[in-house]
N, C-alpha and C. Protein backbone atom coordinates (compact mmCIF):
# COMPACT_ATOMS: atom_id res chain seq x y z
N UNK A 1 162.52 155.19 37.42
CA UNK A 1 161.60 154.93 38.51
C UNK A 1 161.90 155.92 39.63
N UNK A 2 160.74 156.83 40.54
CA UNK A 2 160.76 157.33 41.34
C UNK A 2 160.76 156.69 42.46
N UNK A 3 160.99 157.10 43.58
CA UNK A 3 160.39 156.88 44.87
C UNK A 3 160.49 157.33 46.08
N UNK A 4 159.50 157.82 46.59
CA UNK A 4 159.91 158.70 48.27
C UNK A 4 160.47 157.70 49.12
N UNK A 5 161.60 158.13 49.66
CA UNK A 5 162.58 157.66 50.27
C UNK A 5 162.10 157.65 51.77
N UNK A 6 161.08 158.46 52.24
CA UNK A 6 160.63 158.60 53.35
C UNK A 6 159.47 157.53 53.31
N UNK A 7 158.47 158.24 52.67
CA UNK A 7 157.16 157.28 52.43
C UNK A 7 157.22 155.81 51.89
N UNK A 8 158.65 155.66 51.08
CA UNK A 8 158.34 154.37 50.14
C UNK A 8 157.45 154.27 49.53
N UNK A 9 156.99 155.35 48.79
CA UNK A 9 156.04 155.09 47.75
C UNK A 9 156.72 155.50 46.74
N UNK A 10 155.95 154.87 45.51
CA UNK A 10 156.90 154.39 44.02
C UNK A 10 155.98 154.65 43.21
N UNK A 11 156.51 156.37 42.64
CA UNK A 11 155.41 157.24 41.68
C UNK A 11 154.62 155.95 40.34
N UNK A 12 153.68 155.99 40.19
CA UNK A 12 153.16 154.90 39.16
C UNK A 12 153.44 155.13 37.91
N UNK A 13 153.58 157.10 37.95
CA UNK A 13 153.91 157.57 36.39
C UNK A 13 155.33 157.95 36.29
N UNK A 14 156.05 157.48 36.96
CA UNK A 14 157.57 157.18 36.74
C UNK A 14 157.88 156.10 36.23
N UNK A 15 157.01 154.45 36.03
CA UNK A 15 156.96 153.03 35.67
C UNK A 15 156.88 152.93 34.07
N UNK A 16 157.70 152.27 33.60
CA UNK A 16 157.04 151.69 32.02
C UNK A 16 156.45 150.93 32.22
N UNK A 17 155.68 150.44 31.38
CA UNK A 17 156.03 148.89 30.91
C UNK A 17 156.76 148.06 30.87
N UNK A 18 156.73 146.81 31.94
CA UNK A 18 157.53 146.00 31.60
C UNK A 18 158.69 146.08 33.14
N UNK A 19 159.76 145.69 33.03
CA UNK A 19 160.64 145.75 34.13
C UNK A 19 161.21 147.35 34.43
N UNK A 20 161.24 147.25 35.69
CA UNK A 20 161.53 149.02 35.89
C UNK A 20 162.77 148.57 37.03
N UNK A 21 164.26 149.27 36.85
CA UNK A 21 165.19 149.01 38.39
C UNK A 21 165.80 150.04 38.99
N UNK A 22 165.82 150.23 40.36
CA UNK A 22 166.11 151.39 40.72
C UNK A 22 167.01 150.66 42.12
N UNK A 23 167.80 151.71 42.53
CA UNK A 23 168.75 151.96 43.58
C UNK A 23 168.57 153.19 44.41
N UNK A 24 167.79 152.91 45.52
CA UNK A 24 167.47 154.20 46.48
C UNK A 24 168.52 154.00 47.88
N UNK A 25 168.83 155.20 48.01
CA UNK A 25 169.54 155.06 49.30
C UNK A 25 168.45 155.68 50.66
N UNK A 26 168.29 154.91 51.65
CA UNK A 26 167.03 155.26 52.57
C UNK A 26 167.63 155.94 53.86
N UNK A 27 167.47 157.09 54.34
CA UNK A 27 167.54 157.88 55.32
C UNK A 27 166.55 156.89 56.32
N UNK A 28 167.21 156.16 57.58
CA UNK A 28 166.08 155.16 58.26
C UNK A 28 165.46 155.59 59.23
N UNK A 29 166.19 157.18 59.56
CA UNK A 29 165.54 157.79 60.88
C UNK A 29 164.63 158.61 60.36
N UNK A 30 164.42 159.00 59.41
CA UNK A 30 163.19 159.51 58.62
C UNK A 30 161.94 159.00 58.64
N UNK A 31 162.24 157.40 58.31
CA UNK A 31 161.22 156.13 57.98
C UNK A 31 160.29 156.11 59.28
N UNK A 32 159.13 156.19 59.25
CA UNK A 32 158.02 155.78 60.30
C UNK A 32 157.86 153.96 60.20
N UNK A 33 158.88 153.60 60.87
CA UNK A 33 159.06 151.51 61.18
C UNK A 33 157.72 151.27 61.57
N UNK A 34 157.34 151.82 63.17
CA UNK A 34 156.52 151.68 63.64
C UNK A 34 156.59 149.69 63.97
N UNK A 35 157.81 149.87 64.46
CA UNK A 35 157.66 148.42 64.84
C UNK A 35 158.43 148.31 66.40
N UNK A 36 158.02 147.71 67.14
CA UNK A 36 158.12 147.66 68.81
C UNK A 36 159.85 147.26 68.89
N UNK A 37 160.08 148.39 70.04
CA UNK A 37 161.76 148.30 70.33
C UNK A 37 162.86 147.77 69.25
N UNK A 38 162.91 148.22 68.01
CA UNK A 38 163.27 148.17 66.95
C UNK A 38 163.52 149.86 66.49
N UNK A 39 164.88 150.42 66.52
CA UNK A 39 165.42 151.41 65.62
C UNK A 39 166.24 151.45 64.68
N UNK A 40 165.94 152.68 63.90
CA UNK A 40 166.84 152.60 62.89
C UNK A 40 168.91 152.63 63.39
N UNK A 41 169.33 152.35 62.41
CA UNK A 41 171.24 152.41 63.16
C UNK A 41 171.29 153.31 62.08
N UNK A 42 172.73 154.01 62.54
CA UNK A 42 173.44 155.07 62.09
C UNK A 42 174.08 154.30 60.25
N UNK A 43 174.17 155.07 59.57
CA UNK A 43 174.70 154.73 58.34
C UNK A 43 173.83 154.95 57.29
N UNK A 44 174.50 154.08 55.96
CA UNK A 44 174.04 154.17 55.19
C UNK A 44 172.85 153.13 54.94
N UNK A 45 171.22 153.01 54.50
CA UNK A 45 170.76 152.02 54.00
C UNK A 45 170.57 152.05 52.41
N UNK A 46 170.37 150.83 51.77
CA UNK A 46 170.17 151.46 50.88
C UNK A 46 168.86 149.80 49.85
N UNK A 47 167.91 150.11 48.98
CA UNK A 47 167.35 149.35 48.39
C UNK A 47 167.40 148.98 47.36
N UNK A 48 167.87 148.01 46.46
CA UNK A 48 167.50 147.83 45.31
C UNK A 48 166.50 146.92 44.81
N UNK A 49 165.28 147.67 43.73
CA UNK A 49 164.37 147.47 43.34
C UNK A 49 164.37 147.22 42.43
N UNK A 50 163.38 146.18 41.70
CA UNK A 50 162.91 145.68 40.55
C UNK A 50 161.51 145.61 40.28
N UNK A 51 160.97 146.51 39.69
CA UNK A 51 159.07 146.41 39.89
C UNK A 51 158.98 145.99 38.52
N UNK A 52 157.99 145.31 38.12
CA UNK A 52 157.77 144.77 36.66
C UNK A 52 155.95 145.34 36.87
N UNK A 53 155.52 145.86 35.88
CA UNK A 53 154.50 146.88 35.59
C UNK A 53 153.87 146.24 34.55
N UNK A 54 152.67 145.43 34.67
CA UNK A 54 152.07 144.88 33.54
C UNK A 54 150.49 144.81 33.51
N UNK A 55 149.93 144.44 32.24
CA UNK A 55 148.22 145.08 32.43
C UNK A 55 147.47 144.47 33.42
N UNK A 56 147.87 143.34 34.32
CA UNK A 56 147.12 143.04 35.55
C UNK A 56 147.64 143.13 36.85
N UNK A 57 148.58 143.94 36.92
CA UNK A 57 149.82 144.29 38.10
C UNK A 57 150.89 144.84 38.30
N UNK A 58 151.17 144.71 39.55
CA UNK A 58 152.96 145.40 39.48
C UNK A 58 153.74 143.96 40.41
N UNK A 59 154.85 143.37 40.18
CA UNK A 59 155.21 142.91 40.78
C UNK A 59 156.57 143.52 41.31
N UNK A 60 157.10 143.39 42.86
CA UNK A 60 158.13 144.15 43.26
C UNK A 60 158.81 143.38 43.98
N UNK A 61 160.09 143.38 43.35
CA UNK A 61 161.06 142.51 44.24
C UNK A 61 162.08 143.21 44.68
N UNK A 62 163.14 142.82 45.81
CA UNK A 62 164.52 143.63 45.60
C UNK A 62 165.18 143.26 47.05
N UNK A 63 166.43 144.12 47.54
CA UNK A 63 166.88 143.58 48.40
C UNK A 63 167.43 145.04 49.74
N UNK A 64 167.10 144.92 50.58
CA UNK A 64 167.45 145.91 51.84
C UNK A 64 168.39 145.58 52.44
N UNK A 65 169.53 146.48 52.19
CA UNK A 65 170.72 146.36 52.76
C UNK A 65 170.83 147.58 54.51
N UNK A 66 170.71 147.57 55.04
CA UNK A 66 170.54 148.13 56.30
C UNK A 66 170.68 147.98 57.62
N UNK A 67 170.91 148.76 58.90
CA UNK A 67 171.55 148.10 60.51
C UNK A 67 170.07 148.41 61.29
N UNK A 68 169.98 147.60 62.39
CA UNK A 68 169.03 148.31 63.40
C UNK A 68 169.38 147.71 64.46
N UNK A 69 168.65 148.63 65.57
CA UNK A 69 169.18 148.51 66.43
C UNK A 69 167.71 147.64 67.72
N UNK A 70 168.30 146.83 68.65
CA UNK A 70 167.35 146.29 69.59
C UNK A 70 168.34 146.44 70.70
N UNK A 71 167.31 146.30 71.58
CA UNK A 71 167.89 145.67 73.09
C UNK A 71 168.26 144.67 73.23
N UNK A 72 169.45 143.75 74.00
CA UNK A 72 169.97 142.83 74.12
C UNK A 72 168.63 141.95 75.02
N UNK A 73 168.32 140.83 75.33
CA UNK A 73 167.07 140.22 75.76
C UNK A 73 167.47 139.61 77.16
N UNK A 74 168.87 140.20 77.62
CA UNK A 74 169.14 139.45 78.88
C UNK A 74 169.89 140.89 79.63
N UNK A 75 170.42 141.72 79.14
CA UNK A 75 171.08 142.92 79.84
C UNK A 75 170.30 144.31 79.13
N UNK A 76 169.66 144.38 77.97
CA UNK A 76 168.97 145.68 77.66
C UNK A 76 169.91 146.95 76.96
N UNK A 77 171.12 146.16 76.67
CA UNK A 77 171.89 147.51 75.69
C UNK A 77 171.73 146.90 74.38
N UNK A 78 172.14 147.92 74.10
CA UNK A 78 171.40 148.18 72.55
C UNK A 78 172.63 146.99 71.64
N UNK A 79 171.86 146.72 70.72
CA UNK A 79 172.79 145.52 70.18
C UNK A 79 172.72 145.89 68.63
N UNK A 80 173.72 146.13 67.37
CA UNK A 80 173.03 146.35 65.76
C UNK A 80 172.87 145.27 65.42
N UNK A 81 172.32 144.97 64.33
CA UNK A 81 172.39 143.92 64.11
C UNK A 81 171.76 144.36 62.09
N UNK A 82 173.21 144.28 61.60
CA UNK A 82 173.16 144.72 59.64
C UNK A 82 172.11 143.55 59.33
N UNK A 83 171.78 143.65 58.44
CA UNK A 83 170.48 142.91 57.78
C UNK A 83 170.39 143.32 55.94
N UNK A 84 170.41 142.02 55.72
CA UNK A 84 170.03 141.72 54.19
C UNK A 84 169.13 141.18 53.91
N UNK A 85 167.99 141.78 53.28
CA UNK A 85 166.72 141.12 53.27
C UNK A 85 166.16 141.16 51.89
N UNK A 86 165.31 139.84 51.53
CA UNK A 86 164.48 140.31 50.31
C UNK A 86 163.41 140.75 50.32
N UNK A 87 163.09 141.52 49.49
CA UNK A 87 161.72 142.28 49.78
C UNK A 87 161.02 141.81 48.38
N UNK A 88 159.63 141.20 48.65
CA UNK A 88 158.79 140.45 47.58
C UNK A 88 157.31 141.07 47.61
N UNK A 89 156.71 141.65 46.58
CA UNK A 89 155.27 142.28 47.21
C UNK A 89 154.03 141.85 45.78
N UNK A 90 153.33 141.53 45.85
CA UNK A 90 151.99 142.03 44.17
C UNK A 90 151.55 142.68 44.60
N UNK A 91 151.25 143.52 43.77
CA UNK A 91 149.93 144.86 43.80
C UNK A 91 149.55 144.66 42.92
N UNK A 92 147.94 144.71 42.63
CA UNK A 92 146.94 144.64 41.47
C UNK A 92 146.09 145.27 41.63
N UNK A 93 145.38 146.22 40.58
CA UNK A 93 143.72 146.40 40.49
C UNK A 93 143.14 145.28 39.93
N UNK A 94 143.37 144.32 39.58
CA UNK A 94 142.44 143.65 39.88
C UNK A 94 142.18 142.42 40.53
N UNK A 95 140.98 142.45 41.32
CA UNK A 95 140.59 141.55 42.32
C UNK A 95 140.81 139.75 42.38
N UNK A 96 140.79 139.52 41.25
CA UNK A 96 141.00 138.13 41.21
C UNK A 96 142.00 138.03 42.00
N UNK A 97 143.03 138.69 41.97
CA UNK A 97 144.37 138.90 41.82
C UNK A 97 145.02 139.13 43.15
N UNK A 98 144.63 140.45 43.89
CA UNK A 98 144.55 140.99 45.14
C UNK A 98 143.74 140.16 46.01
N UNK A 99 143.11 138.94 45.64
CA UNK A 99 142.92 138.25 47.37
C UNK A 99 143.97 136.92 47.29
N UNK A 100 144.67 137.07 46.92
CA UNK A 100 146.32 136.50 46.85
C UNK A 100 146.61 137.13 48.85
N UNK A 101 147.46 136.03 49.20
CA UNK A 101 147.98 136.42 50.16
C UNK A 101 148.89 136.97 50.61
N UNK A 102 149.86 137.00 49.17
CA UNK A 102 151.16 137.83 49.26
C UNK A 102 150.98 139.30 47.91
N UNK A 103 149.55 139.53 48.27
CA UNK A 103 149.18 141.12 47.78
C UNK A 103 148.80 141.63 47.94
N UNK A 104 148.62 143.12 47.93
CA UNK A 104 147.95 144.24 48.53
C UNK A 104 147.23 145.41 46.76
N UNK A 105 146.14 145.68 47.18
CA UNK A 105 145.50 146.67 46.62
C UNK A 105 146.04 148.13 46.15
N UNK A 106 145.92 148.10 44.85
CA UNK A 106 146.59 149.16 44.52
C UNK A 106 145.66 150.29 43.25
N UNK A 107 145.71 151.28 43.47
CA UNK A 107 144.90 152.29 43.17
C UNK A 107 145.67 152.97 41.59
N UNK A 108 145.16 152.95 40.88
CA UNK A 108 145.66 153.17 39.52
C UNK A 108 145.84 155.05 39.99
N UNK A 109 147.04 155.18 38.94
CA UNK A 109 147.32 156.79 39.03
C UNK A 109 148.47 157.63 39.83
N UNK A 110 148.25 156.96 40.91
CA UNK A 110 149.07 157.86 41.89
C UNK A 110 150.57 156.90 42.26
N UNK A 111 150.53 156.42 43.18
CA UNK A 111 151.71 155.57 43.30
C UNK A 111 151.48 154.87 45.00
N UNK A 112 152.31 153.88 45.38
CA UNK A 112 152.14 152.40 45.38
C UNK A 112 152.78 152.52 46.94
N UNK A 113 152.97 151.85 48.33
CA UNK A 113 154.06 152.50 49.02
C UNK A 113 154.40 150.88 49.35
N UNK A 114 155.60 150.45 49.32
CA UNK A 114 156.09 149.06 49.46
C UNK A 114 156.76 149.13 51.38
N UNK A 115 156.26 150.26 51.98
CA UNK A 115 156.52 149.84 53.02
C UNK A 115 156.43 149.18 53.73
N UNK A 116 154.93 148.52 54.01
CA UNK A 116 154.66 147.42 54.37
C UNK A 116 155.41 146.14 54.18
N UNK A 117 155.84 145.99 52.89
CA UNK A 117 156.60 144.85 52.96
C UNK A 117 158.14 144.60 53.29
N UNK A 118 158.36 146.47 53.23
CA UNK A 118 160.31 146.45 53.63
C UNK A 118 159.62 146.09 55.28
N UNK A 119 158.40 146.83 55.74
CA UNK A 119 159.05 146.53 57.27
C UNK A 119 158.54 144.99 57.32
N UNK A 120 157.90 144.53 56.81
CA UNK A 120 157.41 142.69 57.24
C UNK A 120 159.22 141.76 57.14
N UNK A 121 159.92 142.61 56.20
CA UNK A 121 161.54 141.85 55.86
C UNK A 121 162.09 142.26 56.95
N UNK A 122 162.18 143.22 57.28
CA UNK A 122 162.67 143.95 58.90
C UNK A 122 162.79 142.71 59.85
N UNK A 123 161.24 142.83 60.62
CA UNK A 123 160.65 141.99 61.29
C UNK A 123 161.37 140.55 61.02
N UNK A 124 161.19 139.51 59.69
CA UNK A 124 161.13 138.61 59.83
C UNK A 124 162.80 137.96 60.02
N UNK A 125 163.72 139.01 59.55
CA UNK A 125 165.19 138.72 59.98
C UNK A 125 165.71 139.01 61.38
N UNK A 126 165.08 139.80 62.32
CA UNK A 126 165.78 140.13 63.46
C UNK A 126 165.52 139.29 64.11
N UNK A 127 166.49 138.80 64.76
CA UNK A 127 166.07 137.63 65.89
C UNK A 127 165.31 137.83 66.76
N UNK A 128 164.39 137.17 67.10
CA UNK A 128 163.33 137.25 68.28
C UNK A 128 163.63 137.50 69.74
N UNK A 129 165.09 136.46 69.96
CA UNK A 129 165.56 137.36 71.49
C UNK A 129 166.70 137.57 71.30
N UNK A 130 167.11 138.86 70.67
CA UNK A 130 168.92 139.58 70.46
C UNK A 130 169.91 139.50 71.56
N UNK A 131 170.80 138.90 71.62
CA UNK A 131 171.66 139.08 72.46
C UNK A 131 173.02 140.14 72.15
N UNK A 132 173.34 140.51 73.25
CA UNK A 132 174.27 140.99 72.51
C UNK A 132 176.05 140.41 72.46
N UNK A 133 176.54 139.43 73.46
CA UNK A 133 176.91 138.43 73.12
C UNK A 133 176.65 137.16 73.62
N UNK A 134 176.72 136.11 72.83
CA UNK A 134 176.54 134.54 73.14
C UNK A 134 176.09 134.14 74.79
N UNK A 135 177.54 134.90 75.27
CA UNK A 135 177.39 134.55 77.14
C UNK A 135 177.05 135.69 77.67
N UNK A 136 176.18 136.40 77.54
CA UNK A 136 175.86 137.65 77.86
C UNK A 136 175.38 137.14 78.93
N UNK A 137 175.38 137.61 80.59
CA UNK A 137 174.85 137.44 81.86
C UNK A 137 173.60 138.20 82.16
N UNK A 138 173.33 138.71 81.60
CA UNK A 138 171.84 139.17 82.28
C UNK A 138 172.20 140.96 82.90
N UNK A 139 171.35 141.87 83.17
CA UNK A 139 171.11 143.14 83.42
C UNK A 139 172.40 142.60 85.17
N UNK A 140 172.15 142.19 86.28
CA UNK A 140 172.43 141.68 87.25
C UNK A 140 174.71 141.92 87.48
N UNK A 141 174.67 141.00 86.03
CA UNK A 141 176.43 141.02 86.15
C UNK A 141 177.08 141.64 85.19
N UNK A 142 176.23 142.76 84.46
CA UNK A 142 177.40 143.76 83.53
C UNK A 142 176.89 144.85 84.57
């Protein structure tokens, strides 16, 4: 199995039949997140994938091992915060199939980009207001 490490797209004619597994290591400052006050952290990330390739779909599972970085929600320094996430996606040509709510449309031939769903795993693990510790005082007393 292929896959651009930048784009996250996952060549279609790199896939068998059947279960396909791969281990990409992701350069995160490369990655276009495109998600609000959310950066990539220094290190290594890395994905492991499992796409299963069959005559009415692809199903893609796997897991994102990776750091990012936010603002603390009471003083504004930067806080990491490592993250293990699962990443779950369907892609189908066909329609029955694709108005599923946990799938997206996929174009026979070329290849597939699962970014959307690494960044929805992003998103849904980082805490909503990061601190950076427990009793953190506010911008005011550091």
């Amino acid at each position: 199995m292929k896959m651009d490490t930048v784009s996250l797209t996952i060549d279609m004619k790199s896939l068998s039949h059947g279960i396909n597994k791969g281990r990409f290591e992701l350069s995160l400052k490369e990655i276009n997140w495109n998600i609000d006050n959310v950066e990539p952290g220094d290190g290594q990330a890395f994905i492991d994938l499992e796409v299963d390739l069959q005559d009415r779909g692809i199903t893609c599972s796997g897991i994102l091992d990776a750091v990012f970085v936010l603002p603390c929600a009471r003083c504004l320094e930067n806080v990491s915060f490592p993250i293990t996430e699962e990443i779950y996606r369907v892609y189908s040509w066909d329609e029955s199939i694709s108005d599923d709510l946990d799938s997206e449309p996929v174009i026979l031939g070329g290849g597939f980009s699962i970014l959307n769903a690494v960044r929805e795993a992003i998103i849904l693990s980082l805490p909503g207001k990061p601190l950076c510790t427990p009793d953190c005082r506010g911008i005011s007393y550091n």
